[in-house]
PDB file of N, CA and C in Angstrom:
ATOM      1  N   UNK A   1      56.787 -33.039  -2.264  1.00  0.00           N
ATOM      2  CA  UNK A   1      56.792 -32.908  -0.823  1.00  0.00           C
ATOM      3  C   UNK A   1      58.064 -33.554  -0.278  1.00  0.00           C
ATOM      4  N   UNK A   2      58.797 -32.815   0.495  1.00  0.00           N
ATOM      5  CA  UNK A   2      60.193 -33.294   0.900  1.00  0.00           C
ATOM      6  C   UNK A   2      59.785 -33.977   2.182  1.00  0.00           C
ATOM      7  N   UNK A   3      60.409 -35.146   2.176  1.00  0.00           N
ATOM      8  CA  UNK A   3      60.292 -35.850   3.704  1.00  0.00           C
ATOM      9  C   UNK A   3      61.102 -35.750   4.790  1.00  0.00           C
ATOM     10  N   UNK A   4      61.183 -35.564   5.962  1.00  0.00           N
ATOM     11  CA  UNK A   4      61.981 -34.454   6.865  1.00  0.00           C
ATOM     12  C   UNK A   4      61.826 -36.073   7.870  1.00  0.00           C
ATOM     13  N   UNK A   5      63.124 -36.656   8.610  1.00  0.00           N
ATOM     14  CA  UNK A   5      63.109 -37.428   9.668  1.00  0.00           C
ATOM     15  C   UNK A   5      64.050 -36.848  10.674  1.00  0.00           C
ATOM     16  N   UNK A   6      63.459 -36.868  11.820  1.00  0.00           N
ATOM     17  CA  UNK A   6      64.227 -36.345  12.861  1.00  0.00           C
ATOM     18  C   UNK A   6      64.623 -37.403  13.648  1.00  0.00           C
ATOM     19  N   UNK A   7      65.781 -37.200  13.987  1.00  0.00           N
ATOM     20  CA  UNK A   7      66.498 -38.452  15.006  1.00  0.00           C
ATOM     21  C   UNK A   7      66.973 -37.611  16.173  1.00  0.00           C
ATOM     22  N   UNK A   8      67.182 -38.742  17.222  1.00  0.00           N
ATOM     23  CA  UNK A   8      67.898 -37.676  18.426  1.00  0.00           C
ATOM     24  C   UNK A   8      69.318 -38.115  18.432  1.00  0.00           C
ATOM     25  N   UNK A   9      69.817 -37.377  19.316  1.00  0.00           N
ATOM     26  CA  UNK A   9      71.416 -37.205  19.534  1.00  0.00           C
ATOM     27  C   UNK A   9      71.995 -38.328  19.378  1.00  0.00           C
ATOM     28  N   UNK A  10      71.823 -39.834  20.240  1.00  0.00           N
ATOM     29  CA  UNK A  10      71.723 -40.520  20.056  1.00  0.00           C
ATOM     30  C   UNK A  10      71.683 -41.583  18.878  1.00  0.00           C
ATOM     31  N   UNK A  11      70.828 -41.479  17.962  1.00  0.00           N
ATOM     32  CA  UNK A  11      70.497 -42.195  16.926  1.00  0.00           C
ATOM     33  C   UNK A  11      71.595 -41.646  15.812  1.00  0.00           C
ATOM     34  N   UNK A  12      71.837 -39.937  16.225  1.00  0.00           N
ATOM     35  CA  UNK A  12      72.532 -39.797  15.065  1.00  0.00           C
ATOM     36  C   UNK A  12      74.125 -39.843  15.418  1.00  0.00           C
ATOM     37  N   UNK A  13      74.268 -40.330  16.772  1.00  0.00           N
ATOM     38  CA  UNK A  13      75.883 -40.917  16.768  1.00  0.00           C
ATOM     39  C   UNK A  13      75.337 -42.314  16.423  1.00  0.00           C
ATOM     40  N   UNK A  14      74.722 -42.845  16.362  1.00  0.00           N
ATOM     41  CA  UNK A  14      74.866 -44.690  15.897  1.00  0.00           C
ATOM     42  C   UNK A  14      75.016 -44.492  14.566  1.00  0.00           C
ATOM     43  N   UNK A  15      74.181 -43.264  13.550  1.00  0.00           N
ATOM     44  CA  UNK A  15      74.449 -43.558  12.147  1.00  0.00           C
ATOM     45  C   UNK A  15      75.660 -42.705  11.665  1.00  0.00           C
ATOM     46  N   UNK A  16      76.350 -42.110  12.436  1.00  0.00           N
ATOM     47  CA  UNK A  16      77.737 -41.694  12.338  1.00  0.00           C
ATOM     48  C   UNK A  16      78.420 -42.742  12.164  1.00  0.00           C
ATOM     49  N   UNK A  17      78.246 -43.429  13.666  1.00  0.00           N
ATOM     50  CA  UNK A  17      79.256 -45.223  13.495  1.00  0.00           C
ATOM     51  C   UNK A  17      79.288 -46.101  12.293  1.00  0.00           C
ATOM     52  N   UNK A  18      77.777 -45.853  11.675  1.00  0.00           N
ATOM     53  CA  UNK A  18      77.580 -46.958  10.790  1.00  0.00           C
ATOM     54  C   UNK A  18      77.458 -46.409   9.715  1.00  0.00           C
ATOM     55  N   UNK A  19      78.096 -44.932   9.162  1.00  0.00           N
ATOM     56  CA  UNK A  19      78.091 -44.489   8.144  1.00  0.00           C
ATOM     57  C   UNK A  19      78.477 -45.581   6.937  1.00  0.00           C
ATOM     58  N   UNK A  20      79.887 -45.948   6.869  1.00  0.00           N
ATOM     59  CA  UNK A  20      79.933 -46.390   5.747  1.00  0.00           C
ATOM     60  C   UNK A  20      78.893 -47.656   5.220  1.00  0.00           C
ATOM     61  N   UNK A  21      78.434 -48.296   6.369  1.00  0.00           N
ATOM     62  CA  UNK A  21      77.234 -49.627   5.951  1.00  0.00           C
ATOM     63  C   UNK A  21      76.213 -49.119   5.953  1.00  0.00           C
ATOM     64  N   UNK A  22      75.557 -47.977   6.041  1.00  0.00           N
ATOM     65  CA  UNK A  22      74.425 -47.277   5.423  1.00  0.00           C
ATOM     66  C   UNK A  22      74.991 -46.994   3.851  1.00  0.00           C
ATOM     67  N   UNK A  23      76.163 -46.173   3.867  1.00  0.00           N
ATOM     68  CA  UNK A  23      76.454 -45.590   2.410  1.00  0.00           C
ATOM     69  C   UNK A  23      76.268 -47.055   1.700  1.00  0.00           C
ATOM     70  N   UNK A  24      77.053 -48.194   2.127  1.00  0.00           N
ATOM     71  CA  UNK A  24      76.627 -48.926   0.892  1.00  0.00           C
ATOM     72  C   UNK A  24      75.299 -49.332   0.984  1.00  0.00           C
ATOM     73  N   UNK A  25      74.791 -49.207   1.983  1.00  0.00           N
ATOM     74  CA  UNK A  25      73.154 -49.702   1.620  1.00  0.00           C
ATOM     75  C   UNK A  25      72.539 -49.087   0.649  1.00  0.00           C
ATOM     76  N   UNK A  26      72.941 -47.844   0.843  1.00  0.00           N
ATOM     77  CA  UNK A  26      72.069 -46.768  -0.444  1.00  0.00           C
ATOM     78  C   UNK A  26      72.341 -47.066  -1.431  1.00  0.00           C
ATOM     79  N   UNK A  27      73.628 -47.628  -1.738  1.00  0.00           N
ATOM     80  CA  UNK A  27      74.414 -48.056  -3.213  1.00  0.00           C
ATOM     81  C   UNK A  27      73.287 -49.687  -3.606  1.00  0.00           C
ATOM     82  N   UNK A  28      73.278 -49.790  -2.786  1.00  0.00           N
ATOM     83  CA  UNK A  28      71.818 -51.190  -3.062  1.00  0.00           C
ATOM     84  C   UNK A  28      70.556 -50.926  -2.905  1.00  0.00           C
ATOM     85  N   UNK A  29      69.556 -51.471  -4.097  1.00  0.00           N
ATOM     86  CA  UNK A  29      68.788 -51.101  -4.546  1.00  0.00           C
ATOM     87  C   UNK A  29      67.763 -51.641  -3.317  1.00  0.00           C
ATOM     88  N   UNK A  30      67.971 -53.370  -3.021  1.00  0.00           N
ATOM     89  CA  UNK A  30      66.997 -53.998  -2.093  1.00  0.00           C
ATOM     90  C   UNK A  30      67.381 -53.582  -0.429  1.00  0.00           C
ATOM     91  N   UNK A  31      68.799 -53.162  -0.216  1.00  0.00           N
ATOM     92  CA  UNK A  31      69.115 -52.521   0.964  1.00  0.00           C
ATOM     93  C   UNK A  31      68.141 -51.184   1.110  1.00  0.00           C
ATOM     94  N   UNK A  32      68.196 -50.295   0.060  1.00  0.00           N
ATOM     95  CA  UNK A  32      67.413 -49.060  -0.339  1.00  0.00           C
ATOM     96  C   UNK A  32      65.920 -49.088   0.389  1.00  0.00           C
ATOM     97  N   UNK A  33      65.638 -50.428  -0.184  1.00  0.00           N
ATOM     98  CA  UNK A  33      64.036 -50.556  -0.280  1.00  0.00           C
ATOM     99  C   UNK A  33      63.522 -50.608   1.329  1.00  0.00           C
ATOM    100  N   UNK A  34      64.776 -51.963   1.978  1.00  0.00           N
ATOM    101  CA  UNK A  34      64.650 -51.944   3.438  1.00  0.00           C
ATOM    102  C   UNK A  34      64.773 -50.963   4.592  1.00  0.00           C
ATOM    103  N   UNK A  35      65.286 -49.907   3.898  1.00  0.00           N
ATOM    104  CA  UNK A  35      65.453 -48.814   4.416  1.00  0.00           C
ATOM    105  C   UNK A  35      64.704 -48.039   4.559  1.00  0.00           C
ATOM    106  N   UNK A  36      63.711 -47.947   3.421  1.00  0.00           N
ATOM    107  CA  UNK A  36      62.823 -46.782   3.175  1.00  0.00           C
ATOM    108  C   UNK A  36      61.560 -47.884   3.938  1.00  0.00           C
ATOM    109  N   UNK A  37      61.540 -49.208   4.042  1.00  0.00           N
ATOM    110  CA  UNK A  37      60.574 -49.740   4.365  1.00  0.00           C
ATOM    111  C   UNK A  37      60.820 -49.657   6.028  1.00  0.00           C
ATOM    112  N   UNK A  38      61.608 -49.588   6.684  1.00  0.00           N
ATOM    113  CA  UNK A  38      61.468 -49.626   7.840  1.00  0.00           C
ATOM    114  C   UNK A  38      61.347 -48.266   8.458  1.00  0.00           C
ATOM    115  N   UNK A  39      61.890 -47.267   7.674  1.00  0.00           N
ATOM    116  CA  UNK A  39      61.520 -45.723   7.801  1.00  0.00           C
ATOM    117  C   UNK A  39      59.948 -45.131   8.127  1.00  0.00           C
ATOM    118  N   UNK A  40      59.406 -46.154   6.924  1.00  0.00           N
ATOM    119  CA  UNK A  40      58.192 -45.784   6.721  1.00  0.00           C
ATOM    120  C   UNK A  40      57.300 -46.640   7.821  1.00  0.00           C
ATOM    121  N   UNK A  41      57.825 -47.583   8.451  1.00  0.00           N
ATOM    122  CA  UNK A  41      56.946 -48.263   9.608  1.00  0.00           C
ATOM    123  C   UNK A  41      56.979 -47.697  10.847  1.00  0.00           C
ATOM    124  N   UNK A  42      58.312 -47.147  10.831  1.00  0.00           N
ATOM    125  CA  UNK A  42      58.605 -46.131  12.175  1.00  0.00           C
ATOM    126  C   UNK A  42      57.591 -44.995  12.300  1.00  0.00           C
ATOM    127  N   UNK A  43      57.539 -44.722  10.796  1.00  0.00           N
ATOM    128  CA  UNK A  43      57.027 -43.034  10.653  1.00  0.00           C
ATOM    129  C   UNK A  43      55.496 -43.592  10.698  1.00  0.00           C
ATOM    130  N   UNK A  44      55.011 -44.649  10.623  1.00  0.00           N
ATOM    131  CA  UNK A  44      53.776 -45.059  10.835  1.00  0.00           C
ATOM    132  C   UNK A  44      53.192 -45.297  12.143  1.00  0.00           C
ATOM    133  N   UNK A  45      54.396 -46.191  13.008  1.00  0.00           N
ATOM    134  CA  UNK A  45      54.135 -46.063  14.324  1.00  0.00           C
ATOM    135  C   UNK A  45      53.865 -45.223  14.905  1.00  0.00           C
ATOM    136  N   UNK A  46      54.849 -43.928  15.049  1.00  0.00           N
ATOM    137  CA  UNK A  46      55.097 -42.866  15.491  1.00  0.00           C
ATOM    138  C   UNK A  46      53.781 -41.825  15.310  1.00  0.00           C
ATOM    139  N   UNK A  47      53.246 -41.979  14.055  1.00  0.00           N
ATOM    140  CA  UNK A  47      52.056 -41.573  14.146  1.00  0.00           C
ATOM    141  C   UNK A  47      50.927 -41.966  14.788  1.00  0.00           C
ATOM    142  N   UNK A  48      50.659 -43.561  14.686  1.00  0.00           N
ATOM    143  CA  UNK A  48      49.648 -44.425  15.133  1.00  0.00           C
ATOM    144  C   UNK A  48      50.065 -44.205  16.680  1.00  0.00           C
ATOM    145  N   UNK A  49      51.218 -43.567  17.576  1.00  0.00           N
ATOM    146  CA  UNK A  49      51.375 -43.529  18.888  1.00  0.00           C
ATOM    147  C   UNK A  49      50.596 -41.970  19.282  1.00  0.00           C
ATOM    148  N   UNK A  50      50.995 -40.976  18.420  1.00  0.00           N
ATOM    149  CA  UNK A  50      50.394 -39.574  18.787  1.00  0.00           C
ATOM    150  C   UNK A  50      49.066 -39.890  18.464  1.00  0.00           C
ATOM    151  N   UNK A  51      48.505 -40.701  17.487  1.00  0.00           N
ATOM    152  CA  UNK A  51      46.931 -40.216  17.455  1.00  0.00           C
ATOM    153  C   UNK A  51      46.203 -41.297  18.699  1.00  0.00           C
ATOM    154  N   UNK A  52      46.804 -42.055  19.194  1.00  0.00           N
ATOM    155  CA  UNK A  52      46.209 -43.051  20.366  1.00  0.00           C
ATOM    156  C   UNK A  52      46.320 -42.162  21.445  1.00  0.00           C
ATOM    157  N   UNK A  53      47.470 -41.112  21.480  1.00  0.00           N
ATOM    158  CA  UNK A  53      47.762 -40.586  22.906  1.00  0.00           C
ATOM    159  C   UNK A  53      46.503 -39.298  22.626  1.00  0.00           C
ATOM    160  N   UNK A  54      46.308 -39.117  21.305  1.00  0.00           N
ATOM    161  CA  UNK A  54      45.125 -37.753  21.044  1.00  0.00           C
ATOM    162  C   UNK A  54      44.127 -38.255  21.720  1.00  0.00           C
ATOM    163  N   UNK A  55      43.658 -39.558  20.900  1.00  0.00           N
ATOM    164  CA  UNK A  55      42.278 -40.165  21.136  1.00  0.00           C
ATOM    165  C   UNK A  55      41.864 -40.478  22.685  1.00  0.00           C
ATOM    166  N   UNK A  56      42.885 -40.748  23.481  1.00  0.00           N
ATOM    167  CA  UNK A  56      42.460 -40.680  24.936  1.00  0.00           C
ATOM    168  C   UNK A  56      42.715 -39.548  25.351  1.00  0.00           C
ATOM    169  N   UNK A  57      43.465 -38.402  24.919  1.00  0.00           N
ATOM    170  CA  UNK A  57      43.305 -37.288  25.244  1.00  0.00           C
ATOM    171  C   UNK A  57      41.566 -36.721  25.304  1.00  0.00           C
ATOM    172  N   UNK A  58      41.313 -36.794  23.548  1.00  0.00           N
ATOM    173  CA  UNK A  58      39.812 -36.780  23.945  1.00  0.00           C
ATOM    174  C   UNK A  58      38.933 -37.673  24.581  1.00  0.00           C
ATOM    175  N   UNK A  59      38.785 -38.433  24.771  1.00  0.00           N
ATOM    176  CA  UNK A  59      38.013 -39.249  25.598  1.00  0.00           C
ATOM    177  C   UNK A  59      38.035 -39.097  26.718  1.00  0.00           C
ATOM    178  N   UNK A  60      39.342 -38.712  27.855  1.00  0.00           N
ATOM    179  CA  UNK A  60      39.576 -37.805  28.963  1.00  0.00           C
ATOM    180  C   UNK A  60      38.507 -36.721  28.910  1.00  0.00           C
ATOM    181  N   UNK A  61      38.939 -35.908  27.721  1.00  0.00           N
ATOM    182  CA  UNK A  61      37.912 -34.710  27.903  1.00  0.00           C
ATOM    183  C   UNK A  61      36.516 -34.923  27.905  1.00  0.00           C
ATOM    184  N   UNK A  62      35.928 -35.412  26.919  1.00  0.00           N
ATOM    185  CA  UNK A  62      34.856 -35.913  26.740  1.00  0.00           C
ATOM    186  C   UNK A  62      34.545 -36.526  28.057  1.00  0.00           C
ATOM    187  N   UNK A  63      35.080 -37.181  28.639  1.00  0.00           N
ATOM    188  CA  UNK A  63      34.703 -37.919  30.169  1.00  0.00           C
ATOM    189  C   UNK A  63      34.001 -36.661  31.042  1.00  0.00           C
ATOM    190  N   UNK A  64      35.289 -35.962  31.290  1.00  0.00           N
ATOM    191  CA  UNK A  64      35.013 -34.600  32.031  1.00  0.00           C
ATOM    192  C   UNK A  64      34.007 -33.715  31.649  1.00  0.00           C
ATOM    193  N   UNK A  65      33.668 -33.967  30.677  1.00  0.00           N
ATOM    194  CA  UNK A  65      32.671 -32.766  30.092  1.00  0.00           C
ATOM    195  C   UNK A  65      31.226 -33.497  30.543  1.00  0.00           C
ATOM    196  N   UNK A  66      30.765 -34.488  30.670  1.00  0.00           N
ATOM    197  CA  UNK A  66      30.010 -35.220  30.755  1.00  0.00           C
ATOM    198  C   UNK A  66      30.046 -35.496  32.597  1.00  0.00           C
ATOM    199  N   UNK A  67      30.459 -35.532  32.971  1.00  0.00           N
ATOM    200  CA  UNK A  67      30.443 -35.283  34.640  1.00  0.00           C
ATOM    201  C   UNK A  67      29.833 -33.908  34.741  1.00  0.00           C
ATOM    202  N   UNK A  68      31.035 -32.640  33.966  1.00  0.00           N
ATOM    203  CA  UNK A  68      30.560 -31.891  34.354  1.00  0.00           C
ATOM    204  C   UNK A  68      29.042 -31.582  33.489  1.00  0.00           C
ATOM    205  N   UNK A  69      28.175 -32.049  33.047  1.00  0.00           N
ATOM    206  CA  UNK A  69      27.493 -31.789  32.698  1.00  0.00           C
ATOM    207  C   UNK A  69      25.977 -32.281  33.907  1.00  0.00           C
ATOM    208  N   UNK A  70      26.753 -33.322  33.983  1.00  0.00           N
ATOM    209  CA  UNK A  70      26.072 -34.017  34.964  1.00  0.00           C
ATOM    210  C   UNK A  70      25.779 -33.443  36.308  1.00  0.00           C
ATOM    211  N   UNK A  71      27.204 -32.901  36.925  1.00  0.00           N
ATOM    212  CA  UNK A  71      26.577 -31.985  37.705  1.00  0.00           C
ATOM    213  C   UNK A  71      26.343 -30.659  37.630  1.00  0.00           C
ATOM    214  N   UNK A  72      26.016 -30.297  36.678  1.00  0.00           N
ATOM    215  CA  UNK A  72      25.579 -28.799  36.472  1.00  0.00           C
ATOM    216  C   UNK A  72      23.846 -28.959  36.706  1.00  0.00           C
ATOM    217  N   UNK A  73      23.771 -30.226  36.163  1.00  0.00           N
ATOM    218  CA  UNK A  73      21.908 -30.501  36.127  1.00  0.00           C
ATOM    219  C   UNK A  73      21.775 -31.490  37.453  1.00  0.00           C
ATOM    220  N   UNK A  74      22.523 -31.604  37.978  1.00  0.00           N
ATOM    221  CA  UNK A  74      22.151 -31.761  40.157  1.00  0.00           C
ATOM    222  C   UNK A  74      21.797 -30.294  40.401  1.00  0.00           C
ATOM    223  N   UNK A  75      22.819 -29.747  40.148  1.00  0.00           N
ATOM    224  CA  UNK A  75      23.326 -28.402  40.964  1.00  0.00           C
ATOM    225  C   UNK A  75      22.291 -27.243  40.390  1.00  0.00           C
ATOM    226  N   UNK A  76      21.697 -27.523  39.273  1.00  0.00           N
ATOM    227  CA  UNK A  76      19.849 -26.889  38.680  1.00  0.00           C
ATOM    228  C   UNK A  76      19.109 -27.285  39.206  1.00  0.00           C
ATOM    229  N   UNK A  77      18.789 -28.601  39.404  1.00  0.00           N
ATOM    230  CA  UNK A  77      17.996 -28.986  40.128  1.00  0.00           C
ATOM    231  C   UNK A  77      17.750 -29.038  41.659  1.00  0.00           C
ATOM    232  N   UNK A  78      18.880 -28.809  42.151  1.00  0.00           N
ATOM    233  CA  UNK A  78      19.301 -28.288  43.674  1.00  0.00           C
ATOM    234  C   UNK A  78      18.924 -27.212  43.947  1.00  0.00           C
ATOM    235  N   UNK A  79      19.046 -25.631  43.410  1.00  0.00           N
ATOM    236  CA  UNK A  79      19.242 -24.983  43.236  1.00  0.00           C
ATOM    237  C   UNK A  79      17.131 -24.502  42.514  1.00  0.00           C
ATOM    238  N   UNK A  80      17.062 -25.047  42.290  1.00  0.00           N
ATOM    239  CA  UNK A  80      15.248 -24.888  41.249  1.00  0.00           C
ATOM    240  C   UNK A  80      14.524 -25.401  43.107  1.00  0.00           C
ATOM    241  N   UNK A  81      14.630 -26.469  43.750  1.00  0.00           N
ATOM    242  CA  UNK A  81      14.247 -27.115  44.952  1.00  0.00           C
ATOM    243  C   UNK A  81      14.495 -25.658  45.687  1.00  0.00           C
ATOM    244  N   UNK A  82      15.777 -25.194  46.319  1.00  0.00           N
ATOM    245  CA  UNK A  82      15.987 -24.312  47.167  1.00  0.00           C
ATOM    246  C   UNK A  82      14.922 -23.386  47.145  1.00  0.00           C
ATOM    247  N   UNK A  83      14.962 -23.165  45.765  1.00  0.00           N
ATOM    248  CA  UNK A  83      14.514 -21.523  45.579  1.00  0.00           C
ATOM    249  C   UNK A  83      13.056 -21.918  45.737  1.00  0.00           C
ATOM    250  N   UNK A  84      12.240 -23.196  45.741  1.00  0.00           N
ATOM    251  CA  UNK A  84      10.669 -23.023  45.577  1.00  0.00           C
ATOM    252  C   UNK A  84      10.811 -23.574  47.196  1.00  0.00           C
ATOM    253  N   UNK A  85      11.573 -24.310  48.211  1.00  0.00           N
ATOM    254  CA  UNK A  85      11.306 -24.031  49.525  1.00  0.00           C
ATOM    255  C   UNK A  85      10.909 -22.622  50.195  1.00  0.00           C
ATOM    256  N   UNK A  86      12.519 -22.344  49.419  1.00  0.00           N
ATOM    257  CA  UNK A  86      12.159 -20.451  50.031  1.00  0.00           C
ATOM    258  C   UNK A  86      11.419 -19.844  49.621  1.00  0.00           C
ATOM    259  N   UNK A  87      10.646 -19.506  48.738  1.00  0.00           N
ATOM    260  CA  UNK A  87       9.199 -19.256  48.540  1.00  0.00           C
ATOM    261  C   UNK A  87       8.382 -19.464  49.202  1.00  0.00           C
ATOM    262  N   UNK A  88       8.132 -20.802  49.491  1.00  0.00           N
ATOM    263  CA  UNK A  88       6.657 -21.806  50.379  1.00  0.00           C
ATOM    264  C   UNK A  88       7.399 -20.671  51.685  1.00  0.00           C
ATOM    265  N   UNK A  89       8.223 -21.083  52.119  1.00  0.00           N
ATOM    266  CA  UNK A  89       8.675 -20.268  53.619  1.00  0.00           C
ATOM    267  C   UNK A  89       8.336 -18.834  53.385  1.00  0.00           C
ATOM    268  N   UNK A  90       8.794 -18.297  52.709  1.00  0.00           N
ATOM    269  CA  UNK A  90       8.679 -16.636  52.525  1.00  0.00           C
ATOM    270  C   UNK A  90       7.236 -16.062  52.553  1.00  0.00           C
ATOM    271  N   UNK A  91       6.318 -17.195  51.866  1.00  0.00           N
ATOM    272  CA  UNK A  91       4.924 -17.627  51.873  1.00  0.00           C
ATOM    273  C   UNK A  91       3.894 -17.815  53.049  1.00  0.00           C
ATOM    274  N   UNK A  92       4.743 -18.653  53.816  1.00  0.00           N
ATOM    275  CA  UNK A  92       4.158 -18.921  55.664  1.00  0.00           C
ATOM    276  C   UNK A  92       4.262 -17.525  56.597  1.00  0.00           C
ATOM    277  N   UNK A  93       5.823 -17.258  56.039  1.00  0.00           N
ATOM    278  CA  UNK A  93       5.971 -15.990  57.271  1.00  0.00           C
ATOM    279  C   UNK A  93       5.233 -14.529  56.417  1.00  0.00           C
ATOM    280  N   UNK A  94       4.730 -14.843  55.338  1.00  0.00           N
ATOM    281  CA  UNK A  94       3.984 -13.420  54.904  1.00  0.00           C
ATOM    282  C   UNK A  94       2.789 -13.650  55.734  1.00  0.00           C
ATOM    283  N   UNK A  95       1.961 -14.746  55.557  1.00  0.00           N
ATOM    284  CA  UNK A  95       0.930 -15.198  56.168  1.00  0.00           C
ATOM    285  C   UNK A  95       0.449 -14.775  57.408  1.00  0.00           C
ATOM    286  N   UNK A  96       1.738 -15.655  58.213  1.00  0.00           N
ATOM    287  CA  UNK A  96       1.741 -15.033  59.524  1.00  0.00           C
ATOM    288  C   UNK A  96       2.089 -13.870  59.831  1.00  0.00           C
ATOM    289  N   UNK A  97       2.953 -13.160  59.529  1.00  0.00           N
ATOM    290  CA  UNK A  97       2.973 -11.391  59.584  1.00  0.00           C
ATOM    291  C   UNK A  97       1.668 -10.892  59.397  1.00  0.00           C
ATOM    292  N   UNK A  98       1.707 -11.393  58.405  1.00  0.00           N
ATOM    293  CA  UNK A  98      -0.074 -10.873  57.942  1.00  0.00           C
ATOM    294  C   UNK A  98      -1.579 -10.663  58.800  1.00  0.00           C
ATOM    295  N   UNK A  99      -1.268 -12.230  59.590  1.00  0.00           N
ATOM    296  CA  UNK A  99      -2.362 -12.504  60.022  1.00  0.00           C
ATOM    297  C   UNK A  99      -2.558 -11.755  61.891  1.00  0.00           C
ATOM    298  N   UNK A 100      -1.449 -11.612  61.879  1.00  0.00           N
ATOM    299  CA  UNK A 100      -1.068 -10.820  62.925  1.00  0.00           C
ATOM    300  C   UNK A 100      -1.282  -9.219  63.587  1.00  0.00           C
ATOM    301  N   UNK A 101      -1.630  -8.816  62.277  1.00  0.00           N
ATOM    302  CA  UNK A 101      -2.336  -6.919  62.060  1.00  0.00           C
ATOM    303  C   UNK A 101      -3.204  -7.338  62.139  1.00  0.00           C
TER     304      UNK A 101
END
């Protein structure tokens, strides 16, 4: 598996500047190591930052879904009330129509 690091414009004029003290870093074995070790903390961060920004992504959602759930079962139950008023009413004025012939 090839490891792919992306830098921005930026980063890659600083390691332009500092080409030759990277090249010898690579030529050193414990420079090497510090290299790949701080690579790999970046590339750890960088991850540990997208999955925190996921995880409240979902939890946002999850929030919302749960409101809206919440009022979907007002808005049933609102809605279940209406409809058995208007009945009882629809109920009175049959009555009275009724009672009226």
């Amino acid at each position: 598996m090839a490891l792919r690091i992306e830098v921005s414009p930026e980063e890659l004029d600083e390691i332009r500047k500092r080409k030759g003290e990277i090249e010898a870093r690579f030529m050193d074995i414990e420079g090497l190591e510090r290299t790949l070790k701080a690579l790999r903390l970046r590339f750890l961060r960088e991850r540990k930052e997208r999955l925190e920004k996921k995880l409240s992504e979902m939890e946002n959602h999850y929030r919302e879904l749960v409101e809206f759930e919440e009022k979907a079962e007002k808005d049933r139950d609102f809605m279940l009330n209406l409809r058995m008023e208007l009945s009882l009413e629809n109920r009175e004025l049959r009555k009275r129509l009724g009672g009226r012939r």
